[in-house]
Protein backbone atom coordinates (compact mmCIF):
# COMPACT_ATOMS: atom_id res chain seq x y z
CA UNK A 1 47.84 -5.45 0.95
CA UNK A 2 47.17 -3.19 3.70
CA UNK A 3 45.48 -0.72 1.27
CA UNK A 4 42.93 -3.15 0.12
CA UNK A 5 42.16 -4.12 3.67
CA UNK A 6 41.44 -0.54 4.40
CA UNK A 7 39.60 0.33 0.95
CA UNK A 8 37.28 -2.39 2.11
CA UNK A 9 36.45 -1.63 5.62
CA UNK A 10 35.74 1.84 4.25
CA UNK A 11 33.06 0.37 1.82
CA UNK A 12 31.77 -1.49 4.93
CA UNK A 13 32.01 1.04 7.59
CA UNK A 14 30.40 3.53 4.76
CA UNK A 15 27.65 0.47 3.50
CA UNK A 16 26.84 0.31 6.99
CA UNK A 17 26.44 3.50 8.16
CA UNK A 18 23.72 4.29 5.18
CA UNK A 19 21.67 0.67 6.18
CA UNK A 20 21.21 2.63 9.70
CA UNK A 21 19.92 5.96 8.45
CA UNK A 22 17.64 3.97 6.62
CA UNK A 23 15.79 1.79 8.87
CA UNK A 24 12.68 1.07 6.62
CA UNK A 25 15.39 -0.48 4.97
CA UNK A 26 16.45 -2.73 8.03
CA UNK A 27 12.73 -3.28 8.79
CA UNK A 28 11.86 -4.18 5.73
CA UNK A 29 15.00 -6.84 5.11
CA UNK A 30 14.05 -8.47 8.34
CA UNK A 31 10.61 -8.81 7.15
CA UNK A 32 11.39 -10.27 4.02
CA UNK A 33 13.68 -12.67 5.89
CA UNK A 34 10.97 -13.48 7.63
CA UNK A 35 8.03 -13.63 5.14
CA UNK A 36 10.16 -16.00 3.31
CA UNK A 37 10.63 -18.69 6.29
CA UNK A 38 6.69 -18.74 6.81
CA UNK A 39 5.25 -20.71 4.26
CA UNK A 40 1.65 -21.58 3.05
CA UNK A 41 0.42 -18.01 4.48
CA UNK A 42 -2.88 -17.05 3.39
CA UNK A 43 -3.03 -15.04 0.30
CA UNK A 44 -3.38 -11.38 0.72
CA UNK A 45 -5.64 -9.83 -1.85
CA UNK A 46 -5.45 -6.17 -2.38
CA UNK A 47 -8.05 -4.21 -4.93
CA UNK A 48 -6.19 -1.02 -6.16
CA UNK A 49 -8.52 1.87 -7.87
CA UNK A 50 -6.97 4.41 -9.71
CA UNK A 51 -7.95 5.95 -13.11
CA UNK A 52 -4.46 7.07 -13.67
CA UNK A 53 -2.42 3.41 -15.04
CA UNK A 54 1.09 4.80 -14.23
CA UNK A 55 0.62 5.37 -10.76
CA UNK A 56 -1.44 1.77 -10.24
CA UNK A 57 2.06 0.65 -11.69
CA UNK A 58 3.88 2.35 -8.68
CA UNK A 59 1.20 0.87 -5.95
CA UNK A 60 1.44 -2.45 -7.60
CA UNK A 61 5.58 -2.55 -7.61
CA UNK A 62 5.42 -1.18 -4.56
CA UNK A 63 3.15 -3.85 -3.05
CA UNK A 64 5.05 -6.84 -4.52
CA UNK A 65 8.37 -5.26 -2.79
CA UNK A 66 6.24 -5.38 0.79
CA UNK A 67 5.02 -9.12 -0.17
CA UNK A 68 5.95 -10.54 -3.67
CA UNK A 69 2.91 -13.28 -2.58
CA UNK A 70 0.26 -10.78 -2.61
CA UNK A 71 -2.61 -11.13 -5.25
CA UNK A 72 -3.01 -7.76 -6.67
CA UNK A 73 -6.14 -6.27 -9.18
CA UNK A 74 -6.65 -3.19 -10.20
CA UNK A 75 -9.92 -1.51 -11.92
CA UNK A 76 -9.93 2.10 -12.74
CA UNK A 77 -13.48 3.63 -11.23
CA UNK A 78 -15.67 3.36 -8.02
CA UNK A 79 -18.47 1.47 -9.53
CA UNK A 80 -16.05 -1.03 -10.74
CA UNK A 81 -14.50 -1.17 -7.64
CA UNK A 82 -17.45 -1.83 -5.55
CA UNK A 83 -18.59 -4.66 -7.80
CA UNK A 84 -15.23 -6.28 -8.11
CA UNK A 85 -15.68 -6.16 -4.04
CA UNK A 86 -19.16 -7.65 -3.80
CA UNK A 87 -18.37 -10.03 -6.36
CA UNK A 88 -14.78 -11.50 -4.44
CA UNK A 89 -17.12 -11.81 -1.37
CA UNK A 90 -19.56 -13.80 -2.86
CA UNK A 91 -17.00 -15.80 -4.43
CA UNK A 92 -15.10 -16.62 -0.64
CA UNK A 93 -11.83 -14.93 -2.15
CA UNK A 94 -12.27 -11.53 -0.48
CA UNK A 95 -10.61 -8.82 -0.61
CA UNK A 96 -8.13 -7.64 2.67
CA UNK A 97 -7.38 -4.37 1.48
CA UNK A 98 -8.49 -1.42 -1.27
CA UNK A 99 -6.49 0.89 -1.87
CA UNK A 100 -8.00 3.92 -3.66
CA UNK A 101 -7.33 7.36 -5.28
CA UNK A 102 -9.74 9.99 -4.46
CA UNK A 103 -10.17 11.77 -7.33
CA UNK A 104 -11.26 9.10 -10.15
CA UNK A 105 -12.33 11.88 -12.88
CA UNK A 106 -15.43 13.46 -13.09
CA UNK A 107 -17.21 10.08 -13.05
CA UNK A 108 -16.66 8.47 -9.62
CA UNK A 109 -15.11 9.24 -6.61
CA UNK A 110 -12.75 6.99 -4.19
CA UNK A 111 -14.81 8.48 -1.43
CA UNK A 112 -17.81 6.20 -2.75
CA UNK A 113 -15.54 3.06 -2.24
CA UNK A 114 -14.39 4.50 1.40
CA UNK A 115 -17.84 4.73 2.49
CA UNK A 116 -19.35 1.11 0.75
CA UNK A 117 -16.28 0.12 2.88
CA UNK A 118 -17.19 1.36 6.44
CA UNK A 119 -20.56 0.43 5.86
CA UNK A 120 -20.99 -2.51 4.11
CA UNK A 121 -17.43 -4.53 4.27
CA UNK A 122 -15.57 -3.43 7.63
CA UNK A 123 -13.18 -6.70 7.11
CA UNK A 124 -11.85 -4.78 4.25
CA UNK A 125 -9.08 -2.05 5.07
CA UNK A 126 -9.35 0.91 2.91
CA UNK A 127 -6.11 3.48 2.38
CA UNK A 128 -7.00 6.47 0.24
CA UNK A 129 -4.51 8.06 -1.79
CA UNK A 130 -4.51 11.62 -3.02
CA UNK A 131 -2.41 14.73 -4.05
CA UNK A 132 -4.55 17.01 -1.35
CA UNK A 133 -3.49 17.21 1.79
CA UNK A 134 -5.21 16.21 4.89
CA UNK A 135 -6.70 19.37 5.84
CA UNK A 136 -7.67 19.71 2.28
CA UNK A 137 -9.32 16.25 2.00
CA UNK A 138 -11.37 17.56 5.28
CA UNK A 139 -12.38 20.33 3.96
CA UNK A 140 -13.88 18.70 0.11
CA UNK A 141 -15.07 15.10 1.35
CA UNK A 142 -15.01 14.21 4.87
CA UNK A 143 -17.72 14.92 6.70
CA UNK A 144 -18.29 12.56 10.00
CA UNK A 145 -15.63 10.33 9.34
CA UNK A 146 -12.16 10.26 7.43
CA UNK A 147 -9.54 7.43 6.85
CA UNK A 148 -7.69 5.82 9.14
CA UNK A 149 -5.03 5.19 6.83
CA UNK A 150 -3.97 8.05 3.57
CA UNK A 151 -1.01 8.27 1.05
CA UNK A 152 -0.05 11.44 -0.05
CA UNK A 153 1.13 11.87 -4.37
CA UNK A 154 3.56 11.64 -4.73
CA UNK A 155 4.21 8.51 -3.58
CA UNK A 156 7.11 8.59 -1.44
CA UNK A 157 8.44 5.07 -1.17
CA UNK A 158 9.01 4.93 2.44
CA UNK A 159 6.13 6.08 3.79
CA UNK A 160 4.14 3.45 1.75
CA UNK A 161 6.19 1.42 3.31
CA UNK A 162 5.41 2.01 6.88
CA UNK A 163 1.91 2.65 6.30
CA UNK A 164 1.01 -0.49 4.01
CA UNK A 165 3.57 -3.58 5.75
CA UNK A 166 1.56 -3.57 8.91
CA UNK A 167 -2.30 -3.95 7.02
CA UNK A 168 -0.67 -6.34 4.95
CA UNK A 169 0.52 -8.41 8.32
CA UNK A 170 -2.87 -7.77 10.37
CA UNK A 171 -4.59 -9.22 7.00
């Protein structure tokens, strides 16, 4: 009997002590807690370009862990994009948030829906994604201004985390 008892405070004491070093984890249990008691929020709507469809797949699951009541679409090039965003306007279900890859292929570039963005739709948060780094997104695109908010490829899960749950509450 006294084995069991101790088997099991192990499991706790060990359960535990992993919940702590992850406190994303914490953070993000508490919000769910909390998302779930509010009711009849607002719907979040979040526009997601990227040409590549496995990695929309990881923004999208991603998202839907953060908020499983946000309203997700997803178009694959900057022309696209910036229709799809003119056209929710119009339609009085905007948009809160794009989040876009720079590099779309040879076509298009996420910088185009950045700058329609700042310029024409300043409600509308944009996060660029991209497997450059900062100082290499400076150097290639940015020229007087660059985004507030940036993902790096790959994807790590817990910095989407931070960086995406408080848009998605400001929204």
């Amino acid at each position: 009997m006294k084995l069991k008892n101790n088997r099991k405070s192990k499991f706790e004491s060990m359960f535990k002590n992993e919940i702590v070093r992850n406190n994303w984890l914490n953070s993000y249990l508490a919000d769910l807690r909390e998302s779930k008691d509010v009711a009849d929020e607002e719907v979040i709507r979040v526009l997601v370009v990227e040409d590549d469809f496995s990695q929309y797949c990881v923004v999208e699951e991603l998202l839907l862990l953060i908020n499983d009541q946000v309203e997700i679409e997803w178009v694959a090039d900057a022309d696209k994009a910036i229709i799809k965003l003119i056209d929710a306007e119009q339609t009085e279900k905007p948009f809160n948030m794009v989040i876009s890859d720079i590099d779309l292929g040879e076509e298009t570039s996420g910088m185009e829906v950045f700058s329609f963005c700042l310029e024409s739709m300043p409600q509308v948060e944009p996060v660029m994604v991209s497997a450059f780094s900062r100082a290499q997104l400076r150097e290639r695109h940015f020229n007087d201004s660059e985004p507030l908010h940036y993902i790096k490829k790959p994807i790590n899960y817990s910095d989407f985390y931070m960086k995406i749950n408080p848009l998605l509450k400001a929204s």
